[in-house]
PDB file of N, CA and C in Angstrom:
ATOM      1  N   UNK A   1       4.579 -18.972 -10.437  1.00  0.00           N
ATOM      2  CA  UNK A   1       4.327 -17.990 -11.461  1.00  0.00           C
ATOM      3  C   UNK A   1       4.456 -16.586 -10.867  1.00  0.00           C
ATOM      4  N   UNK A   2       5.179 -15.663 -11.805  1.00  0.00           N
ATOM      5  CA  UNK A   2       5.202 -14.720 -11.318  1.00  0.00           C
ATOM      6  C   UNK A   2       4.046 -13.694 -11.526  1.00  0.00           C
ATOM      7  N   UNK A   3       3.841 -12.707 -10.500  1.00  0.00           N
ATOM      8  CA  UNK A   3       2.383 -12.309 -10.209  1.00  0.00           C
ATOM      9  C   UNK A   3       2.667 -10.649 -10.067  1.00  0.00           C
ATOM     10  N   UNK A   4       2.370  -9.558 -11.441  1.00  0.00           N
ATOM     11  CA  UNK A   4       3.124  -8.030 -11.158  1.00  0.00           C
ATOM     12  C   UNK A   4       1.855  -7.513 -10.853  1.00  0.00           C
ATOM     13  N   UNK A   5       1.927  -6.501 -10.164  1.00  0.00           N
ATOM     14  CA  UNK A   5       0.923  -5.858  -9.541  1.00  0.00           C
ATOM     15  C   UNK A   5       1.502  -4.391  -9.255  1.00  0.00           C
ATOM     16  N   UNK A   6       0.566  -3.158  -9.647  1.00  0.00           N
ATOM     17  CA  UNK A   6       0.936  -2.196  -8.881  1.00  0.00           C
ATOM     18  C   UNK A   6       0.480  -1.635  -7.661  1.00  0.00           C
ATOM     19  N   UNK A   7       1.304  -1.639  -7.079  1.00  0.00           N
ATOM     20  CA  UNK A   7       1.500  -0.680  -5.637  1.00  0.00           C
ATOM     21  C   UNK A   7       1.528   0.307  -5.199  1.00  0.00           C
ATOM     22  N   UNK A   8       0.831   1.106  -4.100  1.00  0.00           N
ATOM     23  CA  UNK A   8       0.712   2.120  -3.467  1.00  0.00           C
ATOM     24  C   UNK A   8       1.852   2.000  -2.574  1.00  0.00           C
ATOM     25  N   UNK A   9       2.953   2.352  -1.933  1.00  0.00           N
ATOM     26  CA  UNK A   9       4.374   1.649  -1.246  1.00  0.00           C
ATOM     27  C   UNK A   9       3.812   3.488  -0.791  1.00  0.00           C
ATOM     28  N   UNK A  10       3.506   3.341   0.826  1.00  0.00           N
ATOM     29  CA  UNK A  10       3.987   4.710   1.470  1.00  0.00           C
ATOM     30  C   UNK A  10       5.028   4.345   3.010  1.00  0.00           C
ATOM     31  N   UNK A  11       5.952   5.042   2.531  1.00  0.00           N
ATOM     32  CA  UNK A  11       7.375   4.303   3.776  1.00  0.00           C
ATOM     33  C   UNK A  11       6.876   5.226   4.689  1.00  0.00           C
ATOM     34  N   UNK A  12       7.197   4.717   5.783  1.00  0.00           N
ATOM     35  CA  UNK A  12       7.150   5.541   6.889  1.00  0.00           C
ATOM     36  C   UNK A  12       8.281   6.506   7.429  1.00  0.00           C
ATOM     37  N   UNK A  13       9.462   6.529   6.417  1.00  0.00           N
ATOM     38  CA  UNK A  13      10.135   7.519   6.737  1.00  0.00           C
ATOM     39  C   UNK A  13       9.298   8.866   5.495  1.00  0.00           C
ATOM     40  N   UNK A  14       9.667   9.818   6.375  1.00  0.00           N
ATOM     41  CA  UNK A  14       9.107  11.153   5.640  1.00  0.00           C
ATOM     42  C   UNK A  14      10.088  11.869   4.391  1.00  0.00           C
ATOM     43  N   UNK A  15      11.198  11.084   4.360  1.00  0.00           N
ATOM     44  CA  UNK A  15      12.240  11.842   3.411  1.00  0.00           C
ATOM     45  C   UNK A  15      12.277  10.699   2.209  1.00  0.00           C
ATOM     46  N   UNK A  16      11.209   9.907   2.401  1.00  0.00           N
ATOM     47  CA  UNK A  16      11.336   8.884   0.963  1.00  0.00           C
ATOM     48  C   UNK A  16       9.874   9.030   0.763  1.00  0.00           C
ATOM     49  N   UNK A  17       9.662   8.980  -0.755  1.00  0.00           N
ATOM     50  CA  UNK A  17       8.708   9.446  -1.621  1.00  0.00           C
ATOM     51  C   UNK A  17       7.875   8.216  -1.216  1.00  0.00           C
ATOM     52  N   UNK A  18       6.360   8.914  -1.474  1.00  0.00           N
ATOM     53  CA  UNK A  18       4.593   7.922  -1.701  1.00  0.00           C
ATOM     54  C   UNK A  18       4.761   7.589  -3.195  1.00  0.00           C
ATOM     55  N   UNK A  19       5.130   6.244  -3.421  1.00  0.00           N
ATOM     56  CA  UNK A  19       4.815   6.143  -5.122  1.00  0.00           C
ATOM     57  C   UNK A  19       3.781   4.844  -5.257  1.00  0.00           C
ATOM     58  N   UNK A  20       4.090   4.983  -6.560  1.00  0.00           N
ATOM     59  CA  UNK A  20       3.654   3.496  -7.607  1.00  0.00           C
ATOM     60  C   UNK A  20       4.338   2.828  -8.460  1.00  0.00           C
ATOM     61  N   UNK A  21       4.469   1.343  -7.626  1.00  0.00           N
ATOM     62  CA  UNK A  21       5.641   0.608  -8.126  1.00  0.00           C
ATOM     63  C   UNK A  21       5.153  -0.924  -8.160  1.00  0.00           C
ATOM     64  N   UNK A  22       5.470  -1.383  -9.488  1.00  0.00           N
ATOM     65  CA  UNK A  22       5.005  -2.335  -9.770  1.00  0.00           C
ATOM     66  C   UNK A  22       5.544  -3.659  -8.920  1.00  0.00           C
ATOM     67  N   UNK A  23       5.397  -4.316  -8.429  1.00  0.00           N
ATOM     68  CA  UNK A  23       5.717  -5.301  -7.840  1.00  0.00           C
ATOM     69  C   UNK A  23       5.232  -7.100  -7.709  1.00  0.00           C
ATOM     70  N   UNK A  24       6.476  -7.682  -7.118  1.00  0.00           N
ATOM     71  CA  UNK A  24       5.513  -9.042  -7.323  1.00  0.00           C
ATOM     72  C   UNK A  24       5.215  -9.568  -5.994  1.00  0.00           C
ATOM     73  N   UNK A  25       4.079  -9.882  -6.240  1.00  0.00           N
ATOM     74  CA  UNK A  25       3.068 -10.315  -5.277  1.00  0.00           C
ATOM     75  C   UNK A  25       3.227 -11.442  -4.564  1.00  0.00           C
ATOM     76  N   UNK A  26       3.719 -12.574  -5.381  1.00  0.00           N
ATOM     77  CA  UNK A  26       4.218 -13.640  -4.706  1.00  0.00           C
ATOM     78  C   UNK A  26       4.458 -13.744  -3.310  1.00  0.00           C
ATOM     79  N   UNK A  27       3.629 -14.744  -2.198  1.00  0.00           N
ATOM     80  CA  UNK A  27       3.993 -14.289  -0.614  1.00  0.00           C
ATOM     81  C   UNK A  27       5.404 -14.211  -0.429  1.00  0.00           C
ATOM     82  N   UNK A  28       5.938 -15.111  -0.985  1.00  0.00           N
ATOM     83  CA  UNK A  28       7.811 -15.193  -0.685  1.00  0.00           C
ATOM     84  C   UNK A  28       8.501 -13.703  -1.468  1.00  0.00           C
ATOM     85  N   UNK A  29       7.571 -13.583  -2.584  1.00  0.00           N
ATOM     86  CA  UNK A  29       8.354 -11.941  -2.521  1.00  0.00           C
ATOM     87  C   UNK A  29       7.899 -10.731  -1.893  1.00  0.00           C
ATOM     88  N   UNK A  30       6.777 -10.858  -1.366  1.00  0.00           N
ATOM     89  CA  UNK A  30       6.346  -9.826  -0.645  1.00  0.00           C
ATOM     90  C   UNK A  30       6.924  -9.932   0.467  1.00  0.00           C
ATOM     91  N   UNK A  31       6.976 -11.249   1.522  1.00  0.00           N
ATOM     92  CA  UNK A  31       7.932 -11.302   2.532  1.00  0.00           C
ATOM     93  C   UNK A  31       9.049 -10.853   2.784  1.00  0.00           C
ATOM     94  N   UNK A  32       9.875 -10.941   1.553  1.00  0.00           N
ATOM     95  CA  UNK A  32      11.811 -10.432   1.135  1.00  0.00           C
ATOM     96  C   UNK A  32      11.166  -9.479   0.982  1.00  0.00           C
ATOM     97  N   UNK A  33      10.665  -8.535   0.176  1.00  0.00           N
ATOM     98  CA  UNK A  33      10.778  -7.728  -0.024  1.00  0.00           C
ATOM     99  C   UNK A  33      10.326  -6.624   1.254  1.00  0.00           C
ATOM    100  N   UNK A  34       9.142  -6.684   2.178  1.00  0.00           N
ATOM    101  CA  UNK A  34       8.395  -5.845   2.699  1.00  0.00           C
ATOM    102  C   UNK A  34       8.440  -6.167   4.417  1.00  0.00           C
ATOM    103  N   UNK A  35       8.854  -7.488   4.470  1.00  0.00           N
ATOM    104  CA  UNK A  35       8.688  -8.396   5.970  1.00  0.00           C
ATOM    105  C   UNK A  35       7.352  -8.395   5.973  1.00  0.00           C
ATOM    106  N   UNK A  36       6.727  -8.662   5.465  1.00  0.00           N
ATOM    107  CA  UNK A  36       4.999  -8.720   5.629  1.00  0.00           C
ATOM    108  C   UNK A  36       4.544  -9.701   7.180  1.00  0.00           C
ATOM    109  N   UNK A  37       4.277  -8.740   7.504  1.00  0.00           N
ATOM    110  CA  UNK A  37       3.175  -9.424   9.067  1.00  0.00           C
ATOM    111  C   UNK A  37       2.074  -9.870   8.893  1.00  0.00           C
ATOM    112  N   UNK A  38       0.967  -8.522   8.640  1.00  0.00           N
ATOM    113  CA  UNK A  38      -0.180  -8.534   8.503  1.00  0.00           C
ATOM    114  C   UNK A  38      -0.752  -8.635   7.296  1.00  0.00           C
ATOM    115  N   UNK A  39      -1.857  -8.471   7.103  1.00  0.00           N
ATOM    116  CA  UNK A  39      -2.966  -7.859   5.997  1.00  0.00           C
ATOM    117  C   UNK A  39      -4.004  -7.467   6.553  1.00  0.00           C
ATOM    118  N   UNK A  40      -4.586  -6.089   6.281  1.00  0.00           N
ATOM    119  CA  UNK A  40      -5.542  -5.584   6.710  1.00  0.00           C
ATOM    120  C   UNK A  40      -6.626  -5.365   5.531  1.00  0.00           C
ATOM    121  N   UNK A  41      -7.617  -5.887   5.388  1.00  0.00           N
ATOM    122  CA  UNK A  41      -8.524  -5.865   4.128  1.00  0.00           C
ATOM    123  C   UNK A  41      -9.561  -5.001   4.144  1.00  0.00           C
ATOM    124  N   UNK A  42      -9.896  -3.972   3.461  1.00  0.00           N
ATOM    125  CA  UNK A  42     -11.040  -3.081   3.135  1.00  0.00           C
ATOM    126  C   UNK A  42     -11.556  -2.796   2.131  1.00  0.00           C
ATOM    127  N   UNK A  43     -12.817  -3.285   1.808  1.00  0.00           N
ATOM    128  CA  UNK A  43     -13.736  -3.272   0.868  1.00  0.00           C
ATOM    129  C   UNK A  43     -12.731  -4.320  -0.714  1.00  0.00           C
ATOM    130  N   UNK A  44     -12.448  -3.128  -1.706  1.00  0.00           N
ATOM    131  CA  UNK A  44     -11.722  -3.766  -2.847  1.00  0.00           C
ATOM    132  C   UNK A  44     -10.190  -3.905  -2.899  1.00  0.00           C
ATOM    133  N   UNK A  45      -9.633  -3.385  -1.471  1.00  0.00           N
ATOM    134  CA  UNK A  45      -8.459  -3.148  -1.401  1.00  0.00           C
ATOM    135  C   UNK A  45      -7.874  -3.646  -0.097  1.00  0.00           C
ATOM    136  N   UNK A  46      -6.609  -3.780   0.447  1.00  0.00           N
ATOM    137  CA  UNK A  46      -5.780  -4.759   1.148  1.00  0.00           C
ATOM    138  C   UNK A  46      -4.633  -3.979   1.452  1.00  0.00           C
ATOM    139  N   UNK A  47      -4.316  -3.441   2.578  1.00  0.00           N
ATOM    140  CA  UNK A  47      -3.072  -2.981   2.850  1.00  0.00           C
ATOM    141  C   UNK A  47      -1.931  -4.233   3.599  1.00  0.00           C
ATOM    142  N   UNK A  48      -0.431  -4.374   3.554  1.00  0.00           N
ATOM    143  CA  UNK A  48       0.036  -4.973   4.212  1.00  0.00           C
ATOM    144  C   UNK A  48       1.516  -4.477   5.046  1.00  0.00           C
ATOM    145  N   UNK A  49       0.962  -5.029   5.999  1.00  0.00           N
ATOM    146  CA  UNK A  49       1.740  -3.667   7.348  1.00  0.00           C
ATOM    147  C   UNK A  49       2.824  -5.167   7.389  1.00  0.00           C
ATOM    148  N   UNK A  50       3.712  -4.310   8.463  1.00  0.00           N
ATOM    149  CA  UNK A  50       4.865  -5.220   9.278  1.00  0.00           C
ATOM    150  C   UNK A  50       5.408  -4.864  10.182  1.00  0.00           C
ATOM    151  N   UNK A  51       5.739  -5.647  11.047  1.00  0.00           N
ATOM    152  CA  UNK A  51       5.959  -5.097  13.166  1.00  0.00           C
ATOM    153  C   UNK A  51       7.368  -4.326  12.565  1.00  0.00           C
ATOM    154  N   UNK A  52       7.769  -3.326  13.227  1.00  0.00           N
ATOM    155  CA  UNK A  52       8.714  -2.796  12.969  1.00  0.00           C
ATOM    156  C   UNK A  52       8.967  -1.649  14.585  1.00  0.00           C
ATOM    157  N   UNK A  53      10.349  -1.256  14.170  1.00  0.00           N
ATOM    158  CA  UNK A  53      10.719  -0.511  15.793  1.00  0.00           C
ATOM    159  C   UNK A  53      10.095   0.354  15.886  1.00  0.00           C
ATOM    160  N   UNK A  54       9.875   0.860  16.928  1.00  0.00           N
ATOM    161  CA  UNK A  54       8.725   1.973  17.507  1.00  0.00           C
ATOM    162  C   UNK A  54       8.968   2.909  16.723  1.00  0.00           C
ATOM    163  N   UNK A  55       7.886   3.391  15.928  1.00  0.00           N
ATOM    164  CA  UNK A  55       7.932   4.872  15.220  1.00  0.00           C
ATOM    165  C   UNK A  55       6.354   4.433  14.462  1.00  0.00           C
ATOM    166  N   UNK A  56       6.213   5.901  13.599  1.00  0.00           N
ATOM    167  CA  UNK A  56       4.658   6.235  13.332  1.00  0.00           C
ATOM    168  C   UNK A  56       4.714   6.413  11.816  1.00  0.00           C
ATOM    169  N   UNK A  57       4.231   5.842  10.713  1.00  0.00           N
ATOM    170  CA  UNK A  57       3.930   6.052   9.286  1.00  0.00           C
ATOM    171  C   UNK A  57       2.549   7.006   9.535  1.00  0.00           C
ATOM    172  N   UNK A  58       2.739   8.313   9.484  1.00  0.00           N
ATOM    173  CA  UNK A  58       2.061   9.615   9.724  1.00  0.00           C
ATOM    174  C   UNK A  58       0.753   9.450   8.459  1.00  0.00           C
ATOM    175  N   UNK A  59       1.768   9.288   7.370  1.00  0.00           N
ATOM    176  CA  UNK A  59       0.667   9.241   6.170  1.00  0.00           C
ATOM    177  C   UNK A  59       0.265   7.997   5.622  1.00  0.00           C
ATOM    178  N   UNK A  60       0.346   6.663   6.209  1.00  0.00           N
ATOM    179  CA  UNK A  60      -0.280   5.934   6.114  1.00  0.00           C
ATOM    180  C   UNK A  60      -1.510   5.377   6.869  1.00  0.00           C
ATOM    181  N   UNK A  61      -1.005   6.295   8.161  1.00  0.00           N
ATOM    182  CA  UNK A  61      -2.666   6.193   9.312  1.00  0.00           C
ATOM    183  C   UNK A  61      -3.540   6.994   8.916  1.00  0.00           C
ATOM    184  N   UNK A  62      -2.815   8.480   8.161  1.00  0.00           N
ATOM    185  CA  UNK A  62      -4.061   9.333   7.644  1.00  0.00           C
ATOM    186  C   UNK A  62      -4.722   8.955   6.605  1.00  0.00           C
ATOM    187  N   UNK A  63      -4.279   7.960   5.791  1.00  0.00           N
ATOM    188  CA  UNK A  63      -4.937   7.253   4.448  1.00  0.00           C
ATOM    189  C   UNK A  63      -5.626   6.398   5.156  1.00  0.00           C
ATOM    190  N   UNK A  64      -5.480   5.337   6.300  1.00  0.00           N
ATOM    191  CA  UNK A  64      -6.086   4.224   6.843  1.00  0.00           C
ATOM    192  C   UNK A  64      -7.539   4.944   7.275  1.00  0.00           C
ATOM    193  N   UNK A  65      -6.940   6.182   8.332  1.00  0.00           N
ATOM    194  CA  UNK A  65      -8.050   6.796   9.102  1.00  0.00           C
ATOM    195  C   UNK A  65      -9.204   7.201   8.143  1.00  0.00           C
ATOM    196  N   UNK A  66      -8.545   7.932   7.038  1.00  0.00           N
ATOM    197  CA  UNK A  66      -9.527   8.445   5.784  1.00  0.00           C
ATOM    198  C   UNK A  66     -10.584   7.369   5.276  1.00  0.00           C
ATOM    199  N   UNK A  67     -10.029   6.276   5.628  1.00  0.00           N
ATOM    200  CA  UNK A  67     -10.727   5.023   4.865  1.00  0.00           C
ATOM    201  C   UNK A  67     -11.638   4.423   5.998  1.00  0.00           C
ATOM    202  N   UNK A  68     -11.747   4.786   7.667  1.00  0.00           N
ATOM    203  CA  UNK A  68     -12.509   4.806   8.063  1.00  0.00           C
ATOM    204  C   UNK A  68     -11.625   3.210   9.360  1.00  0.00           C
ATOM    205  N   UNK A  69      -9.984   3.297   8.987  1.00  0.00           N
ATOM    206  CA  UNK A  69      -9.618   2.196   9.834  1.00  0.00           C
ATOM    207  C   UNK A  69      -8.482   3.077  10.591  1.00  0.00           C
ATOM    208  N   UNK A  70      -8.823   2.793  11.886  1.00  0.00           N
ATOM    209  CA  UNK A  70      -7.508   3.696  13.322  1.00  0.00           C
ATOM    210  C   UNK A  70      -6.708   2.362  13.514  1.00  0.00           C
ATOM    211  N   UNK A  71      -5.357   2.344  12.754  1.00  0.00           N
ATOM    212  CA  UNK A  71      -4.443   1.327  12.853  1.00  0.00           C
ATOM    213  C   UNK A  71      -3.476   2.354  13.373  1.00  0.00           C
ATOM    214  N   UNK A  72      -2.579   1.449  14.224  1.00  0.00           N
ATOM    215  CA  UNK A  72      -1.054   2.348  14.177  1.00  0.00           C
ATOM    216  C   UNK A  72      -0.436   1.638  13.458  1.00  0.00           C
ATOM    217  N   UNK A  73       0.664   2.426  12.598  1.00  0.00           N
ATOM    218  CA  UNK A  73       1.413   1.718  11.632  1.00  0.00           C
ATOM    219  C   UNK A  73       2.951   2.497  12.036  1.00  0.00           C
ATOM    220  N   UNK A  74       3.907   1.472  12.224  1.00  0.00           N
ATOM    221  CA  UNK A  74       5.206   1.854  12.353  1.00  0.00           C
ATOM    222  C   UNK A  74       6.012   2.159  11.286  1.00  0.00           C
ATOM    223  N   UNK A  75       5.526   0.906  10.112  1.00  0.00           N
ATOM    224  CA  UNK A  75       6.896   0.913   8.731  1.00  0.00           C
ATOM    225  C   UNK A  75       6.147   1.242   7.973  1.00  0.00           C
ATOM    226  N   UNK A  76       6.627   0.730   6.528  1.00  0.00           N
ATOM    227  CA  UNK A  76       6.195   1.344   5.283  1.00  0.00           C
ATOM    228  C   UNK A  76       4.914   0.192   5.358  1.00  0.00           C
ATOM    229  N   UNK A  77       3.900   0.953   4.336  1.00  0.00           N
ATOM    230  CA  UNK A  77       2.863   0.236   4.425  1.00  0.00           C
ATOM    231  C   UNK A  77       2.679   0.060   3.016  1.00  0.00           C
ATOM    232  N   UNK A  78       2.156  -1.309   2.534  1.00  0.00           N
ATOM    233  CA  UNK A  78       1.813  -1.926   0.997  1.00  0.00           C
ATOM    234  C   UNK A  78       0.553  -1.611   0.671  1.00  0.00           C
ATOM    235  N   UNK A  79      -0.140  -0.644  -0.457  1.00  0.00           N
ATOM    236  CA  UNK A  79      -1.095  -0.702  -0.617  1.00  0.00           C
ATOM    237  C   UNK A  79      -1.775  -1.240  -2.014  1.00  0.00           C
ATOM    238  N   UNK A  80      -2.545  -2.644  -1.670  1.00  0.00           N
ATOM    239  CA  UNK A  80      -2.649  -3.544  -3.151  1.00  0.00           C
ATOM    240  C   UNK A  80      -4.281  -3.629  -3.097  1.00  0.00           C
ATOM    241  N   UNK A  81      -4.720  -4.040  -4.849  1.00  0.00           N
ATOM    242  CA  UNK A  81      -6.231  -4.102  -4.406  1.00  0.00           C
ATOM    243  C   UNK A  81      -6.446  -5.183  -4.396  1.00  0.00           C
ATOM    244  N   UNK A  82      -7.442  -5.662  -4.069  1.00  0.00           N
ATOM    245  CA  UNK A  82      -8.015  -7.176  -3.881  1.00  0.00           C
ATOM    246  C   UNK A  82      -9.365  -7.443  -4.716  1.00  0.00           C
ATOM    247  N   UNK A  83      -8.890  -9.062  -5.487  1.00  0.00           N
ATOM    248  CA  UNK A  83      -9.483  -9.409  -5.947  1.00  0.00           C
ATOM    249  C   UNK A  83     -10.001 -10.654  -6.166  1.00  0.00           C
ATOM    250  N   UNK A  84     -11.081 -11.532  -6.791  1.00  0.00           N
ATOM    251  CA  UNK A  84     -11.486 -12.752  -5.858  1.00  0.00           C
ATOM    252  C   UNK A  84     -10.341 -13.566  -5.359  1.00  0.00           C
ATOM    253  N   UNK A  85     -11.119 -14.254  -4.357  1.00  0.00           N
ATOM    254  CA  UNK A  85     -10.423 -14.625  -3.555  1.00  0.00           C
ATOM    255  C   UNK A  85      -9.680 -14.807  -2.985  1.00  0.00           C
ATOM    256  N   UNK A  86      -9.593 -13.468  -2.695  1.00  0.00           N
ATOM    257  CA  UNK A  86      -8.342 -12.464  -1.945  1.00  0.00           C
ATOM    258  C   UNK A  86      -7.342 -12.277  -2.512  1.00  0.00           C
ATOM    259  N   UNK A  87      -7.006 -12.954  -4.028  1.00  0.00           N
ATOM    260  CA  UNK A  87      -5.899 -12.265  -4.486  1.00  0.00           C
ATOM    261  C   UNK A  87      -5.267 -11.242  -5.087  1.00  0.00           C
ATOM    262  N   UNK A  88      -3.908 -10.444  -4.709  1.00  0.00           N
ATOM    263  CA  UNK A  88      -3.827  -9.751  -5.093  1.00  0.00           C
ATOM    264  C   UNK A  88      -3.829  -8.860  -6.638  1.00  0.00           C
ATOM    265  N   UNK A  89      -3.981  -7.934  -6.909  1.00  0.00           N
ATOM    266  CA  UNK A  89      -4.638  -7.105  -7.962  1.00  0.00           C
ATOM    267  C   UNK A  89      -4.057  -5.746  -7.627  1.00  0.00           C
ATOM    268  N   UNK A  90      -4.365  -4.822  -9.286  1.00  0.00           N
ATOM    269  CA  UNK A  90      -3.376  -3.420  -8.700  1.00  0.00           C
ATOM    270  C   UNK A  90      -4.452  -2.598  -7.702  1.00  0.00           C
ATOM    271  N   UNK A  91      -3.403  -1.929  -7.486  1.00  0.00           N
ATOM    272  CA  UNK A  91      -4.236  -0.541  -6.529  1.00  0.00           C
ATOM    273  C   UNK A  91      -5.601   0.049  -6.892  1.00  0.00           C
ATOM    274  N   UNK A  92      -6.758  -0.091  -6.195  1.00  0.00           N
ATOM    275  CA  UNK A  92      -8.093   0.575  -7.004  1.00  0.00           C
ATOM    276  C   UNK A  92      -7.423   2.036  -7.388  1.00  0.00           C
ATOM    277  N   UNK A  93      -8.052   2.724  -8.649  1.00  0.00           N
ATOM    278  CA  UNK A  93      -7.682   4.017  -8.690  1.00  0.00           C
ATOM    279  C   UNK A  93      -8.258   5.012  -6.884  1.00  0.00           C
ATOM    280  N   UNK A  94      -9.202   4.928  -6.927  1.00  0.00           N
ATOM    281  CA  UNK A  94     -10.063   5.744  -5.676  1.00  0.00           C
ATOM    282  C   UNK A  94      -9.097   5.921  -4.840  1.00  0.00           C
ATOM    283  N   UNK A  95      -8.286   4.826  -4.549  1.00  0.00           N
ATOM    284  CA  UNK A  95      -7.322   4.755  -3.487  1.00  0.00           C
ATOM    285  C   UNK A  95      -6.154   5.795  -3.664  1.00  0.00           C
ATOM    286  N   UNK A  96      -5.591   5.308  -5.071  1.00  0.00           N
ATOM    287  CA  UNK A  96      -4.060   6.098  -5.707  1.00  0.00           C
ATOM    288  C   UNK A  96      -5.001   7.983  -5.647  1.00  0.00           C
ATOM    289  N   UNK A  97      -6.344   8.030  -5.610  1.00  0.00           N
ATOM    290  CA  UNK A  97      -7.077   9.573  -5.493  1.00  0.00           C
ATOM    291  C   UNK A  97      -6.690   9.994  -4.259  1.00  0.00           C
ATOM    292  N   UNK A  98      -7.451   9.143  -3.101  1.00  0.00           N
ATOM    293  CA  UNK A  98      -7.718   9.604  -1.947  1.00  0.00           C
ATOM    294  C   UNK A  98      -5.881   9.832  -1.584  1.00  0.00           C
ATOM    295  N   UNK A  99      -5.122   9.236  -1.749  1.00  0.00           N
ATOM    296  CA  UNK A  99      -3.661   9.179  -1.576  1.00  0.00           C
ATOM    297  C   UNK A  99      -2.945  10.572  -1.624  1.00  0.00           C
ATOM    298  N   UNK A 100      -3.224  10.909  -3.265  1.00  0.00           N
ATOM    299  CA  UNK A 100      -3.274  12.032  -3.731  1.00  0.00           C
ATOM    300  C   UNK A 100      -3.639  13.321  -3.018  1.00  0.00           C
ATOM    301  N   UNK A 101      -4.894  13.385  -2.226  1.00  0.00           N
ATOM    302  CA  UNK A 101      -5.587  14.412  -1.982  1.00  0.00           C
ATOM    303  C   UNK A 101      -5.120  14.466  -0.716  1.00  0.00           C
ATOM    304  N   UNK A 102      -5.450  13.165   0.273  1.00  0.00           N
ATOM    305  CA  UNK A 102      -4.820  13.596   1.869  1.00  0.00           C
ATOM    306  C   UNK A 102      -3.306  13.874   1.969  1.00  0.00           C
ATOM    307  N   UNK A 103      -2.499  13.543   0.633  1.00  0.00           N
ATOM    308  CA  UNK A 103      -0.732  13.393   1.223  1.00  0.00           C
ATOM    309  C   UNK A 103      -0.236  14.534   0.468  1.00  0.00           C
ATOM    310  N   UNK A 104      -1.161  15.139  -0.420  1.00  0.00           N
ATOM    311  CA  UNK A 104      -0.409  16.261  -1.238  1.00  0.00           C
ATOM    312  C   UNK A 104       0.341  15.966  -2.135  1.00  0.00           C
ATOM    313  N   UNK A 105       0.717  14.790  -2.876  1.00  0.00           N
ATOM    314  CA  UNK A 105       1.608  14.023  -3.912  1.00  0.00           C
ATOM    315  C   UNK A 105       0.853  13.791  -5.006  1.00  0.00           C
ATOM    316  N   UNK A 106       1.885  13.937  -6.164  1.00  0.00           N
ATOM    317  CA  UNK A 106       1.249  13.802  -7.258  1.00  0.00           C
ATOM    318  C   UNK A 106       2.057  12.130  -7.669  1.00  0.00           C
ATOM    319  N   UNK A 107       0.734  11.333  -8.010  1.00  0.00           N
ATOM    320  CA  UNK A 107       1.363   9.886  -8.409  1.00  0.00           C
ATOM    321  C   UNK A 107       1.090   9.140  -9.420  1.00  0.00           C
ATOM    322  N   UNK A 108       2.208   9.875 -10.635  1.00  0.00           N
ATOM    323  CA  UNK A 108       2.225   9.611 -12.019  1.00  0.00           C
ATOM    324  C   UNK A 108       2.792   8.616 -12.621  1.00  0.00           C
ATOM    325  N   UNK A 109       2.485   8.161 -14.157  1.00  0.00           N
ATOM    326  CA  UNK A 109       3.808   7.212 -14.161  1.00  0.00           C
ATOM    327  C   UNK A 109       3.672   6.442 -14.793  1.00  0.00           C
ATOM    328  N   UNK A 110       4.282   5.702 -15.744  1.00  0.00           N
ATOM    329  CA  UNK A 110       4.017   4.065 -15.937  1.00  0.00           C
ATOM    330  C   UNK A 110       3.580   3.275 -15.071  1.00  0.00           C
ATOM    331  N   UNK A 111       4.013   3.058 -13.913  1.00  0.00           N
ATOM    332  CA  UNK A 111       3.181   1.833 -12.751  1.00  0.00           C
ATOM    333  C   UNK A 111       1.401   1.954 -12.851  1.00  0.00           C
ATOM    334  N   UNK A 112       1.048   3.565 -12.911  1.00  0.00           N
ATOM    335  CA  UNK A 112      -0.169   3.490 -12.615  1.00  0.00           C
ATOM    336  C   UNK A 112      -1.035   2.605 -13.283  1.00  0.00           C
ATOM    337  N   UNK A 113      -2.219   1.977 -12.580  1.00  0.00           N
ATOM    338  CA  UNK A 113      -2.947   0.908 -13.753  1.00  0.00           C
ATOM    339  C   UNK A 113      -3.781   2.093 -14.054  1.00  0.00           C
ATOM    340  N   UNK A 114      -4.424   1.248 -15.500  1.00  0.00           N
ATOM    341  CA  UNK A 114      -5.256   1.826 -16.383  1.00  0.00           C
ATOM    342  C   UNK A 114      -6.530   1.923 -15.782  1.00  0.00           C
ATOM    343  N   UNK A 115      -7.480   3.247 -16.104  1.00  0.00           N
ATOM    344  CA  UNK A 115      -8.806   3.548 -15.533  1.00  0.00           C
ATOM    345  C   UNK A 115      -9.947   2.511 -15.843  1.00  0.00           C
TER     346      UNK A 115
END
């Protein structure tokens, strides 16, 4: 079954946009789509990183750090919320805020979920 969810997607290159994009969750599409390695889980929400060649996602450590986690992150990083039992769910708003406020982006749109 297919499973849409919106996403916080911040790439670690600096010349491609922080958005919100609906996506499917499915592990086999998150895999194709993202190379998913990890999952890193905090509080209502779940980021998912992936080993990638040496380099630094600037504004995804400052969102991690903000949130109180010192990860290094190389690639683009997935940001989904979590819900029982661990499955995925859209982005808490707080998150798509704090996003907002540390990265200087405004993140409007159809994707966004409802308050």
């Amino acid at each position: 079954m297919i499973r849409k969810c919106v996403a916080l997607i911040v790439p670690a290159r600096l010349s491609e946009d922080v958005g919100l994009v609906t996506i499917d969750t499915r592990q086999g599409s998150m895999q194709a789509l993202f190379g998913v390695d990890e999952c890193v889980e905090r509080g209502d929400w779940h980021v998912y990183l992936t080993a990638g060649p040496a380099g630094t996602n600037v504004r995804a450590e400052q969102l991690l750090h903000d949130a109180g986690l010192d990860l290094h992150v190389a690639t683009t990083a997935v940001f989904l919320g979590r819900a029982d039992h661990n499955d995925d769910t859209h982005v808490p708003l707080h998150l798509i805020r704090r996003a907002e406020s540390l990265l200087g982006v405004r993140l409007e749109g159809s994707a966004q979920p409802a308050a």
